[in-house]
Protein backbone atom coordinates (compact mmCIF):
# COMPACT_ATOMS: atom_id res chain seq x y z
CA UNK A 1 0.00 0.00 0.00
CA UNK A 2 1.18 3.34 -0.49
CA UNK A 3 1.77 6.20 1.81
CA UNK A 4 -1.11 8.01 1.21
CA UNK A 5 -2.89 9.79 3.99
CA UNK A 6 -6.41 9.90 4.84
CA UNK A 7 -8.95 10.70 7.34
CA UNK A 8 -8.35 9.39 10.48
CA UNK A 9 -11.99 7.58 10.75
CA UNK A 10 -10.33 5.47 8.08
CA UNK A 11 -6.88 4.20 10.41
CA UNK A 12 -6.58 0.64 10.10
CA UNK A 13 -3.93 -1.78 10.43
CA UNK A 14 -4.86 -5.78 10.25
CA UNK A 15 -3.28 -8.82 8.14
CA UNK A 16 -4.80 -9.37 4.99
CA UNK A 17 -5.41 -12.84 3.08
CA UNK A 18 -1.62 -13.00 1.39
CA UNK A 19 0.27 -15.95 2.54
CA UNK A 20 3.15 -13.34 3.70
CA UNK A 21 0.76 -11.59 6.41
CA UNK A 22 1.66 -8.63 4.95
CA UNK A 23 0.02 -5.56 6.59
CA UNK A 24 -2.42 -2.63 5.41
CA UNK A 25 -2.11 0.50 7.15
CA UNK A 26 -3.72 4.11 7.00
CA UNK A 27 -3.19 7.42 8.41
CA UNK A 28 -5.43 9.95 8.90
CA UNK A 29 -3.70 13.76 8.02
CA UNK A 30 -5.47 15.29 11.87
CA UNK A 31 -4.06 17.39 13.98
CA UNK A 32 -2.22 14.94 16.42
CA UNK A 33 1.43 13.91 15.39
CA UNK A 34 1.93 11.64 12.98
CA UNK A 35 4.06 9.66 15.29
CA UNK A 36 1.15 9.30 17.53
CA UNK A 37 -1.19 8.19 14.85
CA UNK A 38 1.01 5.62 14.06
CA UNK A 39 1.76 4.56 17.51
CA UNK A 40 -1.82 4.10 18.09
CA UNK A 41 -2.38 1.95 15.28
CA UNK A 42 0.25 -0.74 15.80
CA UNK A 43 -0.77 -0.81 19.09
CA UNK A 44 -3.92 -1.60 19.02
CA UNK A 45 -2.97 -3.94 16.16
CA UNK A 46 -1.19 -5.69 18.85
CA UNK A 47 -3.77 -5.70 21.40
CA UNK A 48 -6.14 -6.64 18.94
CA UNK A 49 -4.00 -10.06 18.07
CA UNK A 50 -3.66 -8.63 14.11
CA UNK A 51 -0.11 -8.63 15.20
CA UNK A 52 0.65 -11.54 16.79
CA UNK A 53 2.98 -12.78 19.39
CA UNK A 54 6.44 -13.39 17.96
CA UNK A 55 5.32 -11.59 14.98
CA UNK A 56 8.09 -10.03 13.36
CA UNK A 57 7.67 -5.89 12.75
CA UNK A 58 10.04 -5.02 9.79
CA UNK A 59 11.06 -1.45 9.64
CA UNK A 60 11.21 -1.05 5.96
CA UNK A 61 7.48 -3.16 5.15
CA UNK A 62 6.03 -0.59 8.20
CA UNK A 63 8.18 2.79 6.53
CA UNK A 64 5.81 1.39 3.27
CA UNK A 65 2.54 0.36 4.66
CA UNK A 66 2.52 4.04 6.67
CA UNK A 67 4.50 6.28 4.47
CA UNK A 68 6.21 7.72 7.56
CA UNK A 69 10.12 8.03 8.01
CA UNK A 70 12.07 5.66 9.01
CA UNK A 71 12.93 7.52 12.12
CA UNK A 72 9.69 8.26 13.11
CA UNK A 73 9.14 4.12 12.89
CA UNK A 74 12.09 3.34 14.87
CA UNK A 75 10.60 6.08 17.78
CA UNK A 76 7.32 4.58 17.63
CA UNK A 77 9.02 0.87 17.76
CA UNK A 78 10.86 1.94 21.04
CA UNK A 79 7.85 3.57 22.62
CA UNK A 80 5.84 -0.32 22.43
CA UNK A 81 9.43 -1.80 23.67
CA UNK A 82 9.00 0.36 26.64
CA UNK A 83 5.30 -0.19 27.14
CA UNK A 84 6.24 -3.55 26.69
CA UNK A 85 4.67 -4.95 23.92
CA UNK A 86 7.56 -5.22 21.59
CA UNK A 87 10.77 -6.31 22.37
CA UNK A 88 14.00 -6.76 20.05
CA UNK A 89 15.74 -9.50 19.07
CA UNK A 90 19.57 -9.80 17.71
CA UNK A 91 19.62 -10.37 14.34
CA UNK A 92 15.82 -10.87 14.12
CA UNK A 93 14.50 -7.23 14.77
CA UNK A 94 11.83 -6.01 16.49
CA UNK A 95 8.92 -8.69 17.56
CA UNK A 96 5.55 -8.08 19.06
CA UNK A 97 6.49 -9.25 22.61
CA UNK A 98 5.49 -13.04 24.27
CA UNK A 99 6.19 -13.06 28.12
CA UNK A 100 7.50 -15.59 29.58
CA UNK A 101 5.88 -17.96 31.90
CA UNK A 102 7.33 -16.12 34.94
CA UNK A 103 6.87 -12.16 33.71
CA UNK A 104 3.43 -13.30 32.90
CA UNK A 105 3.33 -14.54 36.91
CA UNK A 106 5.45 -11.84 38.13
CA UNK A 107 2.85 -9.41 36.25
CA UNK A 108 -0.12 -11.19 37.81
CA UNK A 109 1.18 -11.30 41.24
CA UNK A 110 1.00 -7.03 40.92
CA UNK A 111 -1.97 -6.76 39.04
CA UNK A 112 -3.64 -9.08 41.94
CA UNK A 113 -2.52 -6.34 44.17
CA UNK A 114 -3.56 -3.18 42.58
CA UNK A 115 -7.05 -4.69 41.56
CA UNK A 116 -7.31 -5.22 45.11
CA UNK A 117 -6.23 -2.03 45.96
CA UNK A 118 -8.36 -0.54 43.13
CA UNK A 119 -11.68 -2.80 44.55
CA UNK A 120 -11.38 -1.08 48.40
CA UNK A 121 -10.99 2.23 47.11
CA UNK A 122 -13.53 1.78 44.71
CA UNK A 123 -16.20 0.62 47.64
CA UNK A 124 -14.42 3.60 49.47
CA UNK A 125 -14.96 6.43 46.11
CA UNK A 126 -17.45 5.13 43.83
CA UNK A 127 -20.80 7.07 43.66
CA UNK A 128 -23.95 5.09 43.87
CA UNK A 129 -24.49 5.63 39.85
CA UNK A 130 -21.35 4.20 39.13
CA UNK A 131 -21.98 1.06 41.08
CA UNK A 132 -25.13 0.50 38.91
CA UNK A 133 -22.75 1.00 36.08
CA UNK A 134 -20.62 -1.55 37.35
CA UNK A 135 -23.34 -3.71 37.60
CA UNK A 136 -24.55 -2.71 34.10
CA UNK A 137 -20.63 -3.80 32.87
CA UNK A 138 -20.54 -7.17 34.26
CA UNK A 139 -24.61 -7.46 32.77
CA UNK A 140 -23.01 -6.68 29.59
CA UNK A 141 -19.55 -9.68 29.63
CA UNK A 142 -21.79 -12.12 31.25
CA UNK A 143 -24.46 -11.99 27.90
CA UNK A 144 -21.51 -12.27 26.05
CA UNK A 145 -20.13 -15.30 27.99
CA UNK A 146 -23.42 -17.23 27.63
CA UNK A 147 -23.52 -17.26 23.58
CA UNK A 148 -22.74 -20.63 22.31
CA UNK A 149 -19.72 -19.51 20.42
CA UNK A 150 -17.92 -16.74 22.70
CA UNK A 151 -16.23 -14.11 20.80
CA UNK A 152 -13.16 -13.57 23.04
CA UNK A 153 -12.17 -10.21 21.75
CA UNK A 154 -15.64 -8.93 22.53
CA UNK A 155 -15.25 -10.58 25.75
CA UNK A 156 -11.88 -9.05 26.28
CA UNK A 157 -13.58 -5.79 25.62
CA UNK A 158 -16.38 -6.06 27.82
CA UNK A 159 -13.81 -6.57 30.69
CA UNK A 160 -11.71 -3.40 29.76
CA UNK A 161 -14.89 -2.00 30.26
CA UNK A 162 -15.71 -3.45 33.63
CA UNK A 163 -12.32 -2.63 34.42
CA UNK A 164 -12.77 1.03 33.38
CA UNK A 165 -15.82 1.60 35.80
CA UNK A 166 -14.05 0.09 38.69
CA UNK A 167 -11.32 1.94 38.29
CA UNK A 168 -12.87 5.14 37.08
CA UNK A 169 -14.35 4.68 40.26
CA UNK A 170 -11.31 3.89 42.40
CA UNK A 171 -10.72 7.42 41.57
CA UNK A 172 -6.61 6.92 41.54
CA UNK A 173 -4.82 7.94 38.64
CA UNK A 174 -1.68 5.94 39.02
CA UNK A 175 -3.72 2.94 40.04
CA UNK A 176 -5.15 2.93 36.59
CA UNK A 177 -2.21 3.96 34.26
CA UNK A 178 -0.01 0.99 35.93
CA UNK A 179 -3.20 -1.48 35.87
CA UNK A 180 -3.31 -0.34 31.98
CA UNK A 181 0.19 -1.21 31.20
CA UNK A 182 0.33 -4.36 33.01
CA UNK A 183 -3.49 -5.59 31.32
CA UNK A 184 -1.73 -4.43 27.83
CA UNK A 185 1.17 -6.88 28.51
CA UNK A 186 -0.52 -9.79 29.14
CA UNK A 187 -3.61 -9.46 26.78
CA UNK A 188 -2.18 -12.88 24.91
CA UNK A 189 -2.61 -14.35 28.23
CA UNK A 190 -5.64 -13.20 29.29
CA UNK A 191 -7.09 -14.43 25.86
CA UNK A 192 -5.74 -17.90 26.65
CA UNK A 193 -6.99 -17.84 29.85
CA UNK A 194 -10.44 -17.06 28.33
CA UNK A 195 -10.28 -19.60 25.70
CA UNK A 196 -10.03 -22.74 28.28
CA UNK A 197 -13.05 -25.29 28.75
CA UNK A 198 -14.94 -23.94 31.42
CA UNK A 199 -12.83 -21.05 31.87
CA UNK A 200 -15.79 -18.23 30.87
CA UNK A 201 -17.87 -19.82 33.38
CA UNK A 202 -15.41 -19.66 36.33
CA UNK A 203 -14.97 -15.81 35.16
CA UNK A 204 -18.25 -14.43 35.12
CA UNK A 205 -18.90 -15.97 38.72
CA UNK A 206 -15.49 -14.08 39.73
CA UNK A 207 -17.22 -11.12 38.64
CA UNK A 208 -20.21 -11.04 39.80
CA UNK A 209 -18.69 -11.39 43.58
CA UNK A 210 -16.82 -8.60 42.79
CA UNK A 211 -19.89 -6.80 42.47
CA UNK A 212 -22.11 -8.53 44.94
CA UNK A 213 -19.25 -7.00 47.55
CA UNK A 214 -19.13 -3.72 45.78
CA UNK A 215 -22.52 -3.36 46.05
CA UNK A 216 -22.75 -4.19 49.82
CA UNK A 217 -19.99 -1.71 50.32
CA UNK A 218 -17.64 -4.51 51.50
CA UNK A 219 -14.40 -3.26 51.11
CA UNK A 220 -12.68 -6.50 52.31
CA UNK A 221 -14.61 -8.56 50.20
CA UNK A 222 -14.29 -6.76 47.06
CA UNK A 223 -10.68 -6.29 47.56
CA UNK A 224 -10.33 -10.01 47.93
CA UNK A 225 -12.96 -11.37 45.20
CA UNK A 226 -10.24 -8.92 43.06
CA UNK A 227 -7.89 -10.62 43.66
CA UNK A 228 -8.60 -13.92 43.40
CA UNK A 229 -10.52 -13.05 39.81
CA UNK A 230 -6.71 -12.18 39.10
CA UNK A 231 -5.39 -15.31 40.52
CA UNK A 232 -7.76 -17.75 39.01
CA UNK A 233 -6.79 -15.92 35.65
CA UNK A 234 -2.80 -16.28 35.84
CA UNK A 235 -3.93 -20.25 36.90
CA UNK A 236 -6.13 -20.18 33.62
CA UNK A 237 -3.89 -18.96 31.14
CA UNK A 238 -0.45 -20.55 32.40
CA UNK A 239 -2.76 -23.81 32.15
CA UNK A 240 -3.13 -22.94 28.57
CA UNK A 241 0.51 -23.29 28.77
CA UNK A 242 2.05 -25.60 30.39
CA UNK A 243 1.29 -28.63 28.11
CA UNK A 244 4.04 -27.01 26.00
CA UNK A 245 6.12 -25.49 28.14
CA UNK A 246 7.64 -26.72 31.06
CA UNK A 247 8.54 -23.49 32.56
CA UNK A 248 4.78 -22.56 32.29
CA UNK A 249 4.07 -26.15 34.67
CA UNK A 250 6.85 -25.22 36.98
CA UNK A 251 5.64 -21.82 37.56
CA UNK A 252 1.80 -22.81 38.04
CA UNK A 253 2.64 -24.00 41.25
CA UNK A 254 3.65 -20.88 42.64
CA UNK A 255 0.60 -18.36 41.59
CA UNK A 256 -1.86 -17.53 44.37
CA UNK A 257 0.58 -18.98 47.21
């Protein structure tokens, strides 16, 4: 594709059919930098799984999909290395990041405590409209859960969105920038966590305690249903692992204790 720039209601970035994966990207002309467009694009490519894990991000194919310089594609490159979604390999390049077994645990382990931190203060903050819309959220994933076939990005999206309430109502901005970061780096895993038998089922329950508590204004409980939500996911989606990877089987045993 060429350079060309267009509006920015028309930014997309997703494999197409070609056996190569090769990429199609626009930019919108707007008044944000272009480095910012473009940095928003791959990474929600990423997030989206368009890019995949060990996907390979080659400087000159993006320079041509986006028709932006190649420094402006190296800054963007090291801006998803430091949010953690890219990393770079010698003599391979840049690839969209897959965490190991134990940074996927290590990141669990904090985002158990923060979402527990972010559950007290949010029975401590939250306004009575925003625990309706809390409730409204979880409404939402849990009508999504029931279909026969489960689409797991909508799923994953109805929990950033049950995750935005709570923390919206947490009312702590550092709380929610970190939880971002750390829900951005192990999106893969909380996709494989969602795609195990009997999984969805185990989630929505997890989340409607979480708002059983918030709703009774139970600052303990919420705290803790928060945490083991968080727990029971790290289980989930190093289960999803550990039949090919040993590390992933060693490292089970140690989430949660």
């Amino acid at each position: 594709m060429t350079g060309t720039l267009a509006r920015l209601s028309e930014v997309r970035i997703g494999s197409t059919d070609t056996d190569d994966g090769e990429l199609s990207m626009r930019v919108g002309r707007v008044a944000a930098p272009l480095r910012e467009q473009v940095l928003d694009v791959l990474r929600q490519a990423i997030l989206d799984f368009r890019l995949k894990p060990g996907q390979r991000l080659i400087e000159r194919e993006l320079i041509e999909q986006t028709g932006v310089s190649r420094t402006t594609i190296r800054e963007v490159l090291r801006q998803l290395a430091a949010e953690g979604l890219v990393t770079t390999i010698p003599q391979k390049g840049a690839i969209v990041v897959v965490p190991s077994a134990q940074e996927a645990a290590d990141l669990y382990e904090v985002r158990a405590a923060l979402e527990a931190l972010a559950g007290r203060r949010f029975v401590r903050h939250a306004s009575d409209e925003q625990v309706k819309r809390l409730r409204k959220s979880f409404k939402d994933f849990e009508r999504l859960a029931k279909r026969r076939e489960p689409d797991i990005q909508a799923m994953l999206a109805a929990k950033d969105e049950f995750y935005d309430v709570l923390l919206e109502g947490a009312g702590n901005t550092a709380i929610r920038e970190t939880l971002d970061s750390l829900r951005a780096r192990v999106r893969f895993m909380r996709a494989t966590s969602l795609s195990q038998p009997n999984r969805t089922a185990g989630t929505v329950e997890e989340i409607r305690a979480i708002v059983a508590a918030a709703e009774a204004r139970d600052e303990a409980a919420t705290a803790a249903a928060c945490e083991h939500h968080v727990n029971q996911a790290a289980r989930s989606g190093l289960s999803g692992l550990a039949a090919l990877d040993h590390e992933a089987a060693d490292v089970l045993e140690t989430v949660g204790s």
